[in-house]
Protein backbone atom coordinates (compact mmCIF):
# COMPACT_ATOMS: atom_id res chain seq x y z
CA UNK A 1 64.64 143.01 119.27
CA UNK A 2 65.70 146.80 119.49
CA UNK A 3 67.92 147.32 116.49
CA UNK A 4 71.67 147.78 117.87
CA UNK A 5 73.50 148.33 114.35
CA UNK A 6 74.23 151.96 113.25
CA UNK A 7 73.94 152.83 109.56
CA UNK A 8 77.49 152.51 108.92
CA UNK A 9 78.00 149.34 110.96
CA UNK A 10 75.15 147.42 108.28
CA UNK A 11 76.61 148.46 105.49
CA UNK A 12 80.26 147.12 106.51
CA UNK A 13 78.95 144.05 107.64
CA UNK A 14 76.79 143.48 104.35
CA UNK A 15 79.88 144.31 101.99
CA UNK A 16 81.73 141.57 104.20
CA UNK A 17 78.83 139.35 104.12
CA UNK A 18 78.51 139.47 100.26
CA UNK A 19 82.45 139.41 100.22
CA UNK A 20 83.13 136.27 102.20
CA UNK A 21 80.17 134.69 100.68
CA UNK A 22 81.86 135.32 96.96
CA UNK A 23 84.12 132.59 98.39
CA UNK A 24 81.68 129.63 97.98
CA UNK A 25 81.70 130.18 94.25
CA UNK A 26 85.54 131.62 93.77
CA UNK A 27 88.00 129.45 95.27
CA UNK A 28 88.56 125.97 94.92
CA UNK A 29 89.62 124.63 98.15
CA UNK A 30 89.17 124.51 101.76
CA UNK A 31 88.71 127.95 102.18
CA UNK A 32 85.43 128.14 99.90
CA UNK A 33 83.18 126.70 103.08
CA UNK A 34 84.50 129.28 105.52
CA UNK A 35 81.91 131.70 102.85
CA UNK A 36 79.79 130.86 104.85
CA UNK A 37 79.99 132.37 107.46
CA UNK A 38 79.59 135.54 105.74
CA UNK A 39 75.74 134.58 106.49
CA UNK A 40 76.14 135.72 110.00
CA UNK A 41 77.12 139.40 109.13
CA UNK A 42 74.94 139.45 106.02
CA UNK A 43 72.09 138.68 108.46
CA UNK A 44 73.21 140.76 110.66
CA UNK A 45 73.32 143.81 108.30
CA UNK A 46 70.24 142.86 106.94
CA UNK A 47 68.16 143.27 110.51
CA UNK A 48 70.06 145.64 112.14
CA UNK A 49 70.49 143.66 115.24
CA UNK A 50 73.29 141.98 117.02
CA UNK A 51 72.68 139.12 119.08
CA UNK A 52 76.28 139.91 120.68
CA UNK A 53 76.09 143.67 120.48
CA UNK A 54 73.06 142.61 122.85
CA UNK A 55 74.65 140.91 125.00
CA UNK A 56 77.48 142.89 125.60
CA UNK A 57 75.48 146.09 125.81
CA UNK A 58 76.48 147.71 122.75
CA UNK A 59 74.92 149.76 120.41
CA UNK A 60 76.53 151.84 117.29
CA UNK A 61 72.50 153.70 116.05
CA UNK A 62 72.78 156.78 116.97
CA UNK A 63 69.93 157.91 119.05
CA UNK A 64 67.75 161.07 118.07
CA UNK A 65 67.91 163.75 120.86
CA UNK A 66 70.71 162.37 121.89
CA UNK A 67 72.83 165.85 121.63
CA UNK A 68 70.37 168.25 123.13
């Protein structure tokens, strides 16, 4: 698994991660369970890979040489 997630891209998904995730244990109804799904960006952030950034042929790390 090449890694597909830029710097910036992890650390907004992580912050949204955590964020949605701070729903299990703040609200009270329904919405608490969509939390988590803040796994899947936490994860993501966390690896630095995409499974739909792969499939789509995306990339946002910036590739050294690239500008020369």
């Amino acid at each position: 698994m090449k890694p597909n997630v830029g710097n910036v891209d992890r650390i907004i998904r992580l912050l949204l991660g955590i964020g949605m995730l701070s729903l299990i244990a703040l609200s009270d109804n329904n919405l608490r369970w969509l939390g988590l799904v803040g796994l899947i960006p936490l994860f993501t952030g966390i690896k630095g890979w995409c499974p739909l950034y792969a499939m789509l042929g995306v990339s946002t790390c910036t590739v050294a040489g690239e500008n020369d």
